[in-house]
N, C-alpha and C. Protein backbone atom coordinates (compact mmCIF):
# COMPACT_ATOMS: atom_id res chain seq x y z
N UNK A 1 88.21 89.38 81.39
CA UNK A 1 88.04 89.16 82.83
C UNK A 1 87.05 90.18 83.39
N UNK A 2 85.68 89.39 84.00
CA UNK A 2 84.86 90.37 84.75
C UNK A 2 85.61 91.89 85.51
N UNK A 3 84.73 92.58 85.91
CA UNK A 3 85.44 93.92 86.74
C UNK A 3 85.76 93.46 88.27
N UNK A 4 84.48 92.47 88.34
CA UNK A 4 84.88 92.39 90.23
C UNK A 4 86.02 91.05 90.21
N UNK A 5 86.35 90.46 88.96
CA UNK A 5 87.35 89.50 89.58
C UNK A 5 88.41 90.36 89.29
N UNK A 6 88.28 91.29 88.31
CA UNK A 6 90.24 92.02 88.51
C UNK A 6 90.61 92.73 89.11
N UNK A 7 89.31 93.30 90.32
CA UNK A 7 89.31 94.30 91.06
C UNK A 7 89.71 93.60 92.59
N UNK A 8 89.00 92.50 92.71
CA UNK A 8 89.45 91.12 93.78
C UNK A 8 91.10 90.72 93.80
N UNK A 9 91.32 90.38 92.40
CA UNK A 9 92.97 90.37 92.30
C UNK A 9 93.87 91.31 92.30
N UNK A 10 93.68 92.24 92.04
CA UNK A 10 94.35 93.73 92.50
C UNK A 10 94.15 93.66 93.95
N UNK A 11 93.12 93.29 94.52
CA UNK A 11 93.23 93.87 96.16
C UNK A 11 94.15 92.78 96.42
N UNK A 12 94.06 91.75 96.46
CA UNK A 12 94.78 90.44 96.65
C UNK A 12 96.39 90.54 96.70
N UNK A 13 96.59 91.39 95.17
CA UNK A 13 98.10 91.88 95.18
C UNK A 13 98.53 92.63 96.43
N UNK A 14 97.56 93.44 96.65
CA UNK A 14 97.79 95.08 97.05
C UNK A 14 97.72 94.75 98.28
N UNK A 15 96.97 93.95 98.99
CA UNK A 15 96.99 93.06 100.13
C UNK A 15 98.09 92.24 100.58
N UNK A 16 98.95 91.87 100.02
CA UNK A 16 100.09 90.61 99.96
C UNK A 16 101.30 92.08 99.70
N UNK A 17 101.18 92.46 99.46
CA UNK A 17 102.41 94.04 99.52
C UNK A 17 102.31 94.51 100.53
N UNK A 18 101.00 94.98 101.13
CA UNK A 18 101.61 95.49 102.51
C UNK A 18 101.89 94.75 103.66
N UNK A 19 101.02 93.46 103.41
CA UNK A 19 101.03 92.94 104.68
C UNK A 19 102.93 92.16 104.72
N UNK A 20 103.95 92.21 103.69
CA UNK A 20 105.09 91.71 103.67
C UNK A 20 105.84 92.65 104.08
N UNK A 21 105.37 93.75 103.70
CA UNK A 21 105.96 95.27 103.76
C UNK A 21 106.05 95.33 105.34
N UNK A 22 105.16 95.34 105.84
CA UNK A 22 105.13 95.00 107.69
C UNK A 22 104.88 93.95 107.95
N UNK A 23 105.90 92.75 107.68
CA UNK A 23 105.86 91.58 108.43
C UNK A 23 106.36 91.40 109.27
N UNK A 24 105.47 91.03 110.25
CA UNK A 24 106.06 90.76 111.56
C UNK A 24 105.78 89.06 112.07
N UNK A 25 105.65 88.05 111.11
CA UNK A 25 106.03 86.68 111.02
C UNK A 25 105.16 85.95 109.88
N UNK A 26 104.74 84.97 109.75
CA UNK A 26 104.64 84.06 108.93
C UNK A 26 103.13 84.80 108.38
N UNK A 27 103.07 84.80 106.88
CA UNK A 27 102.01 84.88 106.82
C UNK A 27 101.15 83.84 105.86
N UNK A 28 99.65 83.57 105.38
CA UNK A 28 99.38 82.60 105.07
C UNK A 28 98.28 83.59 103.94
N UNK A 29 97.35 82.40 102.98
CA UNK A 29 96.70 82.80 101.81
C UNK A 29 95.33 83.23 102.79
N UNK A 30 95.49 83.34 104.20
CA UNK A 30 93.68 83.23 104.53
C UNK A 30 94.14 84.77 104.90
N UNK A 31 95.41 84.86 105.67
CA UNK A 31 95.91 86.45 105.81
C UNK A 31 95.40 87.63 105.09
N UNK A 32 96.01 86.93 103.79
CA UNK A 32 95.98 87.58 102.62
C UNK A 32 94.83 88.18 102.14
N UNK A 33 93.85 86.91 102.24
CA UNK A 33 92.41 87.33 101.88
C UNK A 33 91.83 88.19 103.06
N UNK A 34 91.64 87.70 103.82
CA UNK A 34 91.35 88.80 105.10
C UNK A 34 91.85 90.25 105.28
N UNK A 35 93.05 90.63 104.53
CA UNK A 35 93.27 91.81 104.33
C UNK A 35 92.77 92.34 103.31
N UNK A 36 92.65 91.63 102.69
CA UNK A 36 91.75 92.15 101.17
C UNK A 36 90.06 92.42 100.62
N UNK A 37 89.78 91.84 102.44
CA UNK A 37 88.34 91.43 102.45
C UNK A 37 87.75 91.20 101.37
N UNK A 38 88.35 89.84 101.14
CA UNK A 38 88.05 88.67 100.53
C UNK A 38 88.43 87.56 100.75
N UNK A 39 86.98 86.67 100.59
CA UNK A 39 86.85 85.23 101.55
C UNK A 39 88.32 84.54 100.94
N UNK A 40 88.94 83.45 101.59
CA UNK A 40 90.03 82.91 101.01
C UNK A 40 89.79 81.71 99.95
N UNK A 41 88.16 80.93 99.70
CA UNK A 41 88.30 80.49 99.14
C UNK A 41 88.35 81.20 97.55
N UNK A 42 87.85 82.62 97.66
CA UNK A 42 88.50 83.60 96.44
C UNK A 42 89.19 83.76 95.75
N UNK A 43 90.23 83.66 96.71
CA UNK A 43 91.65 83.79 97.12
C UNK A 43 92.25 82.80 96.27
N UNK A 44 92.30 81.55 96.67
CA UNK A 44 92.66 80.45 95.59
C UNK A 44 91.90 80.19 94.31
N UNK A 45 91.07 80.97 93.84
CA UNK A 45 90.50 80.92 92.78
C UNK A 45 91.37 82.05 91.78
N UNK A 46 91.99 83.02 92.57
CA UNK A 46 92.92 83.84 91.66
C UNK A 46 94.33 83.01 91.88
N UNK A 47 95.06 82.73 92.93
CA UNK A 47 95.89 81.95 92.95
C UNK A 47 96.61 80.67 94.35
N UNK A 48 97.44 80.27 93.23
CA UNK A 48 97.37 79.09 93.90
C UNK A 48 98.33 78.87 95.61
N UNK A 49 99.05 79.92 95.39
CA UNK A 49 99.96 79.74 96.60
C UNK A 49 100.07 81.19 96.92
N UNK A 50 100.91 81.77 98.09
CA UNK A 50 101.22 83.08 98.41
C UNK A 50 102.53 83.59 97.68
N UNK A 51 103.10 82.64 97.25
CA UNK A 51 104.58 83.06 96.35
C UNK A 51 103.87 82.98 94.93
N UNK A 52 102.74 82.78 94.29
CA UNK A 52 102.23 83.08 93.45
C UNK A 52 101.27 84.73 93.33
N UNK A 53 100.87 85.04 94.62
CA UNK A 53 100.73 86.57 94.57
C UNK A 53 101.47 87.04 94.60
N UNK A 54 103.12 87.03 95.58
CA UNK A 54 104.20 87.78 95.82
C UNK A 54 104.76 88.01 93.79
N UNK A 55 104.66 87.22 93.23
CA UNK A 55 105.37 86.92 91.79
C UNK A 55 104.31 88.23 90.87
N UNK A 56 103.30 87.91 91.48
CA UNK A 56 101.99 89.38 90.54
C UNK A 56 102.57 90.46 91.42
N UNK A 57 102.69 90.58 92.48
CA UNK A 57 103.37 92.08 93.24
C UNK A 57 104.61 92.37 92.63
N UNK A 58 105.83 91.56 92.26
CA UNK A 58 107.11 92.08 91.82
C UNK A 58 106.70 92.15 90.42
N UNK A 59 105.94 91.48 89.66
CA UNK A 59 105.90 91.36 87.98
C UNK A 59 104.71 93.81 88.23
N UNK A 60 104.46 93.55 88.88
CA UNK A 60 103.83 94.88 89.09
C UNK A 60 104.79 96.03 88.90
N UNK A 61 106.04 95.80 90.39
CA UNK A 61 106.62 96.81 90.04
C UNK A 61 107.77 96.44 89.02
N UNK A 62 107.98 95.48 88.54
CA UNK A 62 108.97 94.97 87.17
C UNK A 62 108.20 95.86 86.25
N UNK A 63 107.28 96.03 86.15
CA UNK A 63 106.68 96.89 85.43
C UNK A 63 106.79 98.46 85.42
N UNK A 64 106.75 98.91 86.49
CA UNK A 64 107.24 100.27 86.73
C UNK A 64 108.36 100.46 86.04
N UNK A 65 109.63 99.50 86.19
CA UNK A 65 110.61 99.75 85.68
C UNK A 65 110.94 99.83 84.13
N UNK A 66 110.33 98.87 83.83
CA UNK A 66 110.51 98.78 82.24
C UNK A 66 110.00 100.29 81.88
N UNK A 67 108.46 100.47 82.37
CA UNK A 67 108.10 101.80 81.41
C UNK A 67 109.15 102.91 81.92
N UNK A 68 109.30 103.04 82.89
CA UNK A 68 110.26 104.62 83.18
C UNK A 68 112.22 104.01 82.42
N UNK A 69 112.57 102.66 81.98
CA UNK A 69 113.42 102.64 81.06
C UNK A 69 112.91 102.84 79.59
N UNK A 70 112.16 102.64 79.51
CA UNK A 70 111.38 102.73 78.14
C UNK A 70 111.48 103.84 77.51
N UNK A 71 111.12 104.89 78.16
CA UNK A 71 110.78 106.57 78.10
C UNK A 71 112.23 107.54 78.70
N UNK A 72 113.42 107.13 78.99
CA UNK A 72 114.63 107.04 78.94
C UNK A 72 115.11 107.43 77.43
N UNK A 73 115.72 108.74 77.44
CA UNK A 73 116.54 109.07 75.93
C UNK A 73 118.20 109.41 76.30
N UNK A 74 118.88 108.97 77.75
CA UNK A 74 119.74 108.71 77.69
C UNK A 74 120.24 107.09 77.38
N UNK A 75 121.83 106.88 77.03
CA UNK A 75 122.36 106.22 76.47
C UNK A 75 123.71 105.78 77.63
N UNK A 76 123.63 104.26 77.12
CA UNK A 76 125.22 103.91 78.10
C UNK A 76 125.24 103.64 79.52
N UNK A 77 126.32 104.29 79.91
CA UNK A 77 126.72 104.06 81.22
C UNK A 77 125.48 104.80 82.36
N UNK A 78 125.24 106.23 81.58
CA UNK A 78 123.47 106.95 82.29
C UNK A 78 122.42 106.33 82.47
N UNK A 79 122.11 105.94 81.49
CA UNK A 79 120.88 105.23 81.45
C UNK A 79 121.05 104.16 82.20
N UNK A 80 122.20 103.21 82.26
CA UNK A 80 122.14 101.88 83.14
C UNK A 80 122.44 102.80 84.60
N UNK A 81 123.00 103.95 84.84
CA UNK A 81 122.64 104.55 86.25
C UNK A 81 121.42 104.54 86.65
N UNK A 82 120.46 105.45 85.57
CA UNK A 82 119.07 105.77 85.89
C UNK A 82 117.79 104.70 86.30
N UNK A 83 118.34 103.68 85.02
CA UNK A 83 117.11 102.68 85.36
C UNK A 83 117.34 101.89 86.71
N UNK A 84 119.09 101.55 87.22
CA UNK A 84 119.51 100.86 88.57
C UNK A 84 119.18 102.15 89.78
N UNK A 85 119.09 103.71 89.71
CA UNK A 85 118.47 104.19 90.90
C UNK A 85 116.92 103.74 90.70
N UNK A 86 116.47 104.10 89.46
CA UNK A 86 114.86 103.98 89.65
C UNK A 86 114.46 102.72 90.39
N UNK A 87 115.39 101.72 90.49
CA UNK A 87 115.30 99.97 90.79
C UNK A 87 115.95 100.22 92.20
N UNK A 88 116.18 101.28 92.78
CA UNK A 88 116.65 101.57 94.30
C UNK A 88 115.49 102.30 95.17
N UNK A 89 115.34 102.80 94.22
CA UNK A 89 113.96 103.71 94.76
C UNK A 89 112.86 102.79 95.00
N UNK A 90 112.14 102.21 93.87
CA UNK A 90 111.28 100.94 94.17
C UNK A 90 111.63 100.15 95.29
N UNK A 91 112.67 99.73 95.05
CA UNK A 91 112.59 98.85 96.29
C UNK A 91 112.54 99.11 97.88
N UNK A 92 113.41 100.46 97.77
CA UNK A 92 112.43 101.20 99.00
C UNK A 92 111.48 101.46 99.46
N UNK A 93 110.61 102.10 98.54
CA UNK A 93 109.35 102.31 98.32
C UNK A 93 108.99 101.26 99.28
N UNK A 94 109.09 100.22 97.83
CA UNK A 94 108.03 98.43 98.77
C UNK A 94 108.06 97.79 99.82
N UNK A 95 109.72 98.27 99.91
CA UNK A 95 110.53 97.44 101.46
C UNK A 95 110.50 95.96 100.95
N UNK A 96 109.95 95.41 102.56
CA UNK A 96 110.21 94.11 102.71
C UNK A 96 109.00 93.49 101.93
N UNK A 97 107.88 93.74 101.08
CA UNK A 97 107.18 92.90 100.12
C UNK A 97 107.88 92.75 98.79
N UNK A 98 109.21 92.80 98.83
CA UNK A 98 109.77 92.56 97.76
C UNK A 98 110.81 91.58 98.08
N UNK A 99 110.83 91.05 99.47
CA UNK A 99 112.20 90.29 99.46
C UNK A 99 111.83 88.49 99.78
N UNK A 100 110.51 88.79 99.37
CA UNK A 100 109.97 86.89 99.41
C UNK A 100 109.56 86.17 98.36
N UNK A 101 110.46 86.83 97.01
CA UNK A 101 109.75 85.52 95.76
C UNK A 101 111.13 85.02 95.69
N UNK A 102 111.31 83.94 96.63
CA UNK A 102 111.91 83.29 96.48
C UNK A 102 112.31 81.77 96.08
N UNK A 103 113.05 81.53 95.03
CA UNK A 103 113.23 79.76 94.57
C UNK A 103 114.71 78.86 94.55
N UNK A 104 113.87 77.59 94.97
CA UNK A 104 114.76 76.69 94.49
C UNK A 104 115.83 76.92 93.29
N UNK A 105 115.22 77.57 92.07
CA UNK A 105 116.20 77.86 90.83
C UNK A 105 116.94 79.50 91.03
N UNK A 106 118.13 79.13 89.99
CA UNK A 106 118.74 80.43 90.28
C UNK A 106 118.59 81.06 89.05
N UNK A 107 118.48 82.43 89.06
CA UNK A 107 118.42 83.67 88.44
C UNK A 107 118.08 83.23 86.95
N UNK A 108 119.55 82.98 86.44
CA UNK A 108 119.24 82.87 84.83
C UNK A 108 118.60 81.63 84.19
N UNK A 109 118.21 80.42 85.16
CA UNK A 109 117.61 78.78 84.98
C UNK A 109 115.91 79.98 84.97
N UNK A 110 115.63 80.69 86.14
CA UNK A 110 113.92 81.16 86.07
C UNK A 110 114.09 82.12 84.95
N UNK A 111 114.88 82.96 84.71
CA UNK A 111 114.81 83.79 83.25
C UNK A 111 114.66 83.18 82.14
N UNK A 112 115.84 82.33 81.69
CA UNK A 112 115.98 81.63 80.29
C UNK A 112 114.00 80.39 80.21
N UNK A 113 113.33 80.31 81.07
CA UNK A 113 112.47 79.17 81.57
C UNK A 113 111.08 80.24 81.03
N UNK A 114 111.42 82.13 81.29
CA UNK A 114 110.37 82.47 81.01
C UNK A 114 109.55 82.89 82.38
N UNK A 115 110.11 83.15 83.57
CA UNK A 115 109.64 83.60 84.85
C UNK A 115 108.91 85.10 84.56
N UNK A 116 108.06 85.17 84.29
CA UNK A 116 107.15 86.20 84.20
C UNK A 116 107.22 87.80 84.83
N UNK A 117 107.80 87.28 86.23
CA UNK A 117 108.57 89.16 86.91
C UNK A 117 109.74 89.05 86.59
N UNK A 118 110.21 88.06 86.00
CA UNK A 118 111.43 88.28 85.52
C UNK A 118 112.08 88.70 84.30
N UNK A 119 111.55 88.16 83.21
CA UNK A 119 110.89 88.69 81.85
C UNK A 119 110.88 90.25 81.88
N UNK A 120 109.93 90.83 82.88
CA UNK A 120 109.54 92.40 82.45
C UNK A 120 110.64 93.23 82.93
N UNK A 121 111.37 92.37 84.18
CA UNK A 121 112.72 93.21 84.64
C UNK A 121 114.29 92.94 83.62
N UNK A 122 113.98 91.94 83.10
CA UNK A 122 115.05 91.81 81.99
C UNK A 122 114.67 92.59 80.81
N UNK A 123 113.62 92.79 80.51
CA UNK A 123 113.04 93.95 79.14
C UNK A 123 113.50 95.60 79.51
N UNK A 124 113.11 95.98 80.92
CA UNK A 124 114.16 96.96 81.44
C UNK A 124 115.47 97.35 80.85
N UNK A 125 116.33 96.14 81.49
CA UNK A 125 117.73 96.06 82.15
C UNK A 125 118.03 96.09 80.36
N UNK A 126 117.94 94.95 78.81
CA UNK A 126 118.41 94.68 78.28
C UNK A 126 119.24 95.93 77.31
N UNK A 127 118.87 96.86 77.14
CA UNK A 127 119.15 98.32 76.60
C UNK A 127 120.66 98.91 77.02
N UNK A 128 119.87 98.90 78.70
CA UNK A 128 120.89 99.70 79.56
C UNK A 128 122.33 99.07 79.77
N UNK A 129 122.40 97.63 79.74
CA UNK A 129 123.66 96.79 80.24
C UNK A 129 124.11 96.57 78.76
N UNK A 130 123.16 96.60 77.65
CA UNK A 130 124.02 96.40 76.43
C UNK A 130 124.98 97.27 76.13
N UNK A 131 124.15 98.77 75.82
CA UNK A 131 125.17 100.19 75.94
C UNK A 131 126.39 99.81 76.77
N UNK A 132 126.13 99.73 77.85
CA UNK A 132 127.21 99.82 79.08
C UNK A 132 128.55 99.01 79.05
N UNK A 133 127.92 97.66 77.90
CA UNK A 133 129.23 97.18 77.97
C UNK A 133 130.03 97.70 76.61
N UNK A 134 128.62 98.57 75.88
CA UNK A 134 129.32 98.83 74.50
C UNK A 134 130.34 99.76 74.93
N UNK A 135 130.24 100.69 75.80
CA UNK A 135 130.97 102.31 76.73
C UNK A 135 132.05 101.58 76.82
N UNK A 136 131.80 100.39 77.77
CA UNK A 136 133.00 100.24 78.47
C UNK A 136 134.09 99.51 77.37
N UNK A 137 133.67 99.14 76.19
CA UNK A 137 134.66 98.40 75.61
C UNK A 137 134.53 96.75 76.04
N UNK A 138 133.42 96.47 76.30
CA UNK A 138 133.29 94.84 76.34
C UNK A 138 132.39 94.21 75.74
N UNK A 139 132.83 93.12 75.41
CA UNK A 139 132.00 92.05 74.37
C UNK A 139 130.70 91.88 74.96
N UNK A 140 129.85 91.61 73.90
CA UNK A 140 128.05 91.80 75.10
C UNK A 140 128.11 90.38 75.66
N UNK A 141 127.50 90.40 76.70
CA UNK A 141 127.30 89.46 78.09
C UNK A 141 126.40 89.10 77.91
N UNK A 142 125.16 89.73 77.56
CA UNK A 142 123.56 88.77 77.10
C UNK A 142 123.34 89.06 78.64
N UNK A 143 122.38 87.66 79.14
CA UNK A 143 121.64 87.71 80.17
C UNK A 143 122.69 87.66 81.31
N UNK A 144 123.94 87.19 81.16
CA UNK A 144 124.97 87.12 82.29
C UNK A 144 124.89 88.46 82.50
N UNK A 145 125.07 89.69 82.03
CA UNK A 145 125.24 90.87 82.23
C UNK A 145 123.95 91.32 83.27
N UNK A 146 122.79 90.65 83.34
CA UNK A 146 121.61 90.46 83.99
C UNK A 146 122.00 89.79 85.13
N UNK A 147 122.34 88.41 85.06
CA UNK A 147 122.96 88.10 86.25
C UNK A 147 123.99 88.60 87.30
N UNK A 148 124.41 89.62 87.02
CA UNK A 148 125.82 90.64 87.77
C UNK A 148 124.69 91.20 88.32
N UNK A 149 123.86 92.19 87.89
CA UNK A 149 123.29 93.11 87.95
C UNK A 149 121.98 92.70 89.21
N UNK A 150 121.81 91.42 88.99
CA UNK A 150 120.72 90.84 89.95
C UNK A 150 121.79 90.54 91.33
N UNK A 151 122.64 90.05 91.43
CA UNK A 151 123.13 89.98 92.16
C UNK A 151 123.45 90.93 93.36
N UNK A 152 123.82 91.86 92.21
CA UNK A 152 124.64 93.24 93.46
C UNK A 152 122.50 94.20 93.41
N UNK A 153 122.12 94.01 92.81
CA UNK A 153 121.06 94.85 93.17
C UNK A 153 119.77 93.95 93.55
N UNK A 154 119.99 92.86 94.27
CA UNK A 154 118.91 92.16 95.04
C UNK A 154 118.31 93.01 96.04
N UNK A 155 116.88 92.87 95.93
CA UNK A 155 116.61 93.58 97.15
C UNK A 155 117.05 93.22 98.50
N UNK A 156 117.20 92.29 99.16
CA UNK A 156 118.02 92.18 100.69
C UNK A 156 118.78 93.09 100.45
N UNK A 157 120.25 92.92 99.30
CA UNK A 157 121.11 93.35 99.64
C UNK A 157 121.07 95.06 99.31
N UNK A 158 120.22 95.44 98.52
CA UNK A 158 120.30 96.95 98.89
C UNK A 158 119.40 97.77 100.09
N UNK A 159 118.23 97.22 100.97
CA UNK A 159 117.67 97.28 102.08
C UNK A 159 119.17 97.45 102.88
N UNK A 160 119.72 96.26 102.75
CA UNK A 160 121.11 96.25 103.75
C UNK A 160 121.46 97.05 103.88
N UNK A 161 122.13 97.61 102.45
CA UNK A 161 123.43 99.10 102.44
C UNK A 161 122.66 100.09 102.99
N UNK A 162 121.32 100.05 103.20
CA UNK A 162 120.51 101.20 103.56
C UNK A 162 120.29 101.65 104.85
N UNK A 163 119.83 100.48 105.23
CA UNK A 163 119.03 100.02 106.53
C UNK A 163 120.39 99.83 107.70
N UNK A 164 121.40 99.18 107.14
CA UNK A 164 122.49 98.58 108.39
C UNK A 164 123.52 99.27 108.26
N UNK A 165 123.90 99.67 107.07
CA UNK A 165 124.81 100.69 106.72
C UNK A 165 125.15 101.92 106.80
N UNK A 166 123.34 102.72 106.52
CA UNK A 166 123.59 103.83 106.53
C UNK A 166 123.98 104.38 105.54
N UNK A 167 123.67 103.90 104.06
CA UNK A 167 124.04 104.59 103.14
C UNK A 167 122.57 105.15 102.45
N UNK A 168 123.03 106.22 101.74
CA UNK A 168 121.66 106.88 100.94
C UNK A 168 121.41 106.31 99.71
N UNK A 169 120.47 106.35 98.97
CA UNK A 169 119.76 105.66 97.82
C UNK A 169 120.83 106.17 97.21
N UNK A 170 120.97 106.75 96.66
CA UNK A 170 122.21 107.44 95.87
C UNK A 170 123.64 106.99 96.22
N UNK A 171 123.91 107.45 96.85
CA UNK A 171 125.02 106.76 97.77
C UNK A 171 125.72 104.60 97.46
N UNK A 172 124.16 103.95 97.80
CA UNK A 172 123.74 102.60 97.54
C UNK A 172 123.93 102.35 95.69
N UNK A 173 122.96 103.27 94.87
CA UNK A 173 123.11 103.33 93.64
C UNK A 173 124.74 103.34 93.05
N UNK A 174 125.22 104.35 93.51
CA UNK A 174 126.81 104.52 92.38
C UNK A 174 127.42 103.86 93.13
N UNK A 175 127.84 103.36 94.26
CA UNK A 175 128.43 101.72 94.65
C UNK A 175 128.28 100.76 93.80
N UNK A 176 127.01 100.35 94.23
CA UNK A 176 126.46 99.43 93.08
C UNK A 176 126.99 99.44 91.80
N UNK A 177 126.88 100.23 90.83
CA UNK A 177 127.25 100.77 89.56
C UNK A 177 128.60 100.42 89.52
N UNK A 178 129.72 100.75 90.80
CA UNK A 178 131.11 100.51 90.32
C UNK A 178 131.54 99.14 90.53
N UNK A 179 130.62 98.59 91.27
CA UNK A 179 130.76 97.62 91.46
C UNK A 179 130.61 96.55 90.37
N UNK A 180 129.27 96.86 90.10
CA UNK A 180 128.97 96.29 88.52
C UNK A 180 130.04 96.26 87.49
N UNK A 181 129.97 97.73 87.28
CA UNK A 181 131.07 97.74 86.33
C UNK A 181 132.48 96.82 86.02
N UNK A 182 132.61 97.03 87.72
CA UNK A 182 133.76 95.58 87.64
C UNK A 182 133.69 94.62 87.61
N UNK A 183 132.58 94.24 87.99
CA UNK A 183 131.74 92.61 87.62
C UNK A 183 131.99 92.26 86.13
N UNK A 184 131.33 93.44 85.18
CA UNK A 184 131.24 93.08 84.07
C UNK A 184 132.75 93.12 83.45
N UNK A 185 133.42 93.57 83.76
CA UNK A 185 134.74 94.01 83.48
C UNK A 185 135.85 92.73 83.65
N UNK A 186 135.76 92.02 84.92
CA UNK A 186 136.12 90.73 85.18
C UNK A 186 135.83 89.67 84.65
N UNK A 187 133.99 89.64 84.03
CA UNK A 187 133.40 88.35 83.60
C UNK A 187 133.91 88.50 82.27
N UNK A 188 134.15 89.91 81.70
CA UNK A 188 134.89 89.70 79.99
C UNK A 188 135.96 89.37 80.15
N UNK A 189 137.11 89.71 80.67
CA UNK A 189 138.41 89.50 80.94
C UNK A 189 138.31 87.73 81.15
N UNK A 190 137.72 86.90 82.04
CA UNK A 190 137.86 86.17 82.00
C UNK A 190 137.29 85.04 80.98
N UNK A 191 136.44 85.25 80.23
CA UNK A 191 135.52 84.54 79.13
C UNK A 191 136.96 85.23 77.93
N UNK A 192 137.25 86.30 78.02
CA UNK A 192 138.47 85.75 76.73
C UNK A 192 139.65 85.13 76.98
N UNK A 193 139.87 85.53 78.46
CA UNK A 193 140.83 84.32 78.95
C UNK A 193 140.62 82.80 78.49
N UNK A 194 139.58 82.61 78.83
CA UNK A 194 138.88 81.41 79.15
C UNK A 194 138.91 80.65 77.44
N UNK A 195 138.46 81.46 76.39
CA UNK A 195 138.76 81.34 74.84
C UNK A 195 140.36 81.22 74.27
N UNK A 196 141.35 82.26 74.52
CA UNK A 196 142.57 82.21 73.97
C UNK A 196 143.21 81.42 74.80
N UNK A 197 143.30 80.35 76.21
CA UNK A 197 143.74 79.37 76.50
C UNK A 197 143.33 78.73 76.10
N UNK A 198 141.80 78.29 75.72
CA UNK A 198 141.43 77.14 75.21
C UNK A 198 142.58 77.07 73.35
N UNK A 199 142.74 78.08 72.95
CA UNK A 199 143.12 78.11 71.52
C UNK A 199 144.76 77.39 71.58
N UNK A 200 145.24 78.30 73.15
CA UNK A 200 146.42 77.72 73.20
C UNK A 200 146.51 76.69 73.84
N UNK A 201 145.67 75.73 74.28
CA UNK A 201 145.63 74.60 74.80
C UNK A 201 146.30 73.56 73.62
N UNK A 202 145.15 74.56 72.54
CA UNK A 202 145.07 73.10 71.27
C UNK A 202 146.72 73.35 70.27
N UNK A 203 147.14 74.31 70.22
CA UNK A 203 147.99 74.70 69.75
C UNK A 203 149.69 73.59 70.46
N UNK A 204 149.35 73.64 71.85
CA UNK A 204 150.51 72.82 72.96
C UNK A 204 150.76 71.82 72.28
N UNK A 205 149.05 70.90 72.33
CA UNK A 205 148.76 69.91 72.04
C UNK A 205 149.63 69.11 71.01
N UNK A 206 149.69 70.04 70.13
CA UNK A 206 149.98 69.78 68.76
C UNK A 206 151.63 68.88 68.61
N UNK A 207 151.83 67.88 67.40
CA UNK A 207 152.73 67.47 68.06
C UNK A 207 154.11 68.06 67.09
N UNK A 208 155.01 68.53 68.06
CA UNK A 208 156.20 69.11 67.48
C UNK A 208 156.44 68.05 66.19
N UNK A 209 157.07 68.62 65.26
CA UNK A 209 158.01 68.23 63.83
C UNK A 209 159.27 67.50 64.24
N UNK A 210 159.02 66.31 63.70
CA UNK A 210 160.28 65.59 63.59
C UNK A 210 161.71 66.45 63.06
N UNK A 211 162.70 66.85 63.91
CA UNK A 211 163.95 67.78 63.41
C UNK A 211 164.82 67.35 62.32
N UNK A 212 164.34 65.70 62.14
CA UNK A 212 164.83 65.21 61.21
C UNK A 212 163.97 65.41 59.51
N UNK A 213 163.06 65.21 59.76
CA UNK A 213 162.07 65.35 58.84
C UNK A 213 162.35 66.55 58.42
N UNK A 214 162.06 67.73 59.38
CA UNK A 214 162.26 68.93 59.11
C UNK A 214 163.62 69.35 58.00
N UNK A 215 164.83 68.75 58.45
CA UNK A 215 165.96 69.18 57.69
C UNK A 215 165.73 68.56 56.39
N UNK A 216 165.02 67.71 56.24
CA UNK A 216 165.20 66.54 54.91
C UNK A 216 163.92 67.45 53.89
């Protein structure tokens, strides 16, 4: 890729971050370019919609995260602390240009599909939530353990605890965390529930011994 088209798409990103970051209503791809001073038919030559730049802005800082989990030599329950503050901090940082890639599909349908900022934030997370359930004594969860974790640490909802609440990044972080924890703690409990009824389902099923047969 030439220098001035990756230097055009970087502004483009970098343009579409702040201007979400201080949104103060609707914004559009000519916005975008105009903040980037660059014409908009440019603009659609790098991409096709504005939730297609917003997706290069989060796959950006999805990126931050992976490398500072990467370079992480704690283990367990720490490390899934460290990499979920570093993922508190970011999102502060960005604010509100992080709370518009939003879709029709949910969480693990755009992961398992190959969603690209999603991908680099699951390469993160996969380390830290494995340990965590190894600590805690639970069977691994795979990407569900991703799905807990997206949930309670969406950006709205930690802006919220921040912003309406009044809680500190830290503060927001080990909530989160216990919260998780019990997430994951519940979703095992109930997936072996969910297995040893099924076992004793089939077991009910089964049809008692004739008492006669039996004695004979």
């Amino acid at each position: 890729m030439r220098s001035d088209t990756q230097r055009n798409r970087r502004q483009l990103v970098k343009a579409a971050g702040q201007l979400f970051a201080a949104r103060r209503g609707p914004i559009n791809m000519s916005d975008i370019a105009k903040h980037a001073e660059i014409s908009t038919a440019t603009a659609y030559r790098h991409f096709a919609s504005v939730e297609e730049v917003l997706a290069e802005y989060r796959f950006g800082v999805g990126e931050k995260l992976r490398d500072f989990s990467l370079k992480q030599e704690s283990t367990g329950l720490e490390l899934l602390e460290a990499v979920s503050r570093k993922w508190v901090d970011l999102v502060t940082r960005h604010g509100g240009a992080m709370l518009y890639t939003r879709s029709g599909e949910g969480y693990l349908a755009r992961l398992r599909k190959g969603a690209y900022y999603l991908t680099v934030q699951a390469d993160a997370l996969e380390r830290p939530l494995r340990e965590a359930c190894d600590e805690l004594g639970l069977e691994p969860l795979g990407d569900e353990a991703m799905f807990l974790w997206n949930i309670l640490f969406d950006p709205r909802e930690i802006l919220d605890l921040i912003q309406t609440v009044g809680l500190t990044k830290d503060q927001a972080t080990v909530r989160l965390i216990a919260a998780l924890k019990g997430a994951m703690a519940g979703w095992n409990e109930d997936r072996s529930r969910g297995e040893g009824s099924g076992a004793g389902a089939g077991a009910e099923a089964a049809p008692a011994a004739d008492p006669g047969q039996a004695a004979s």
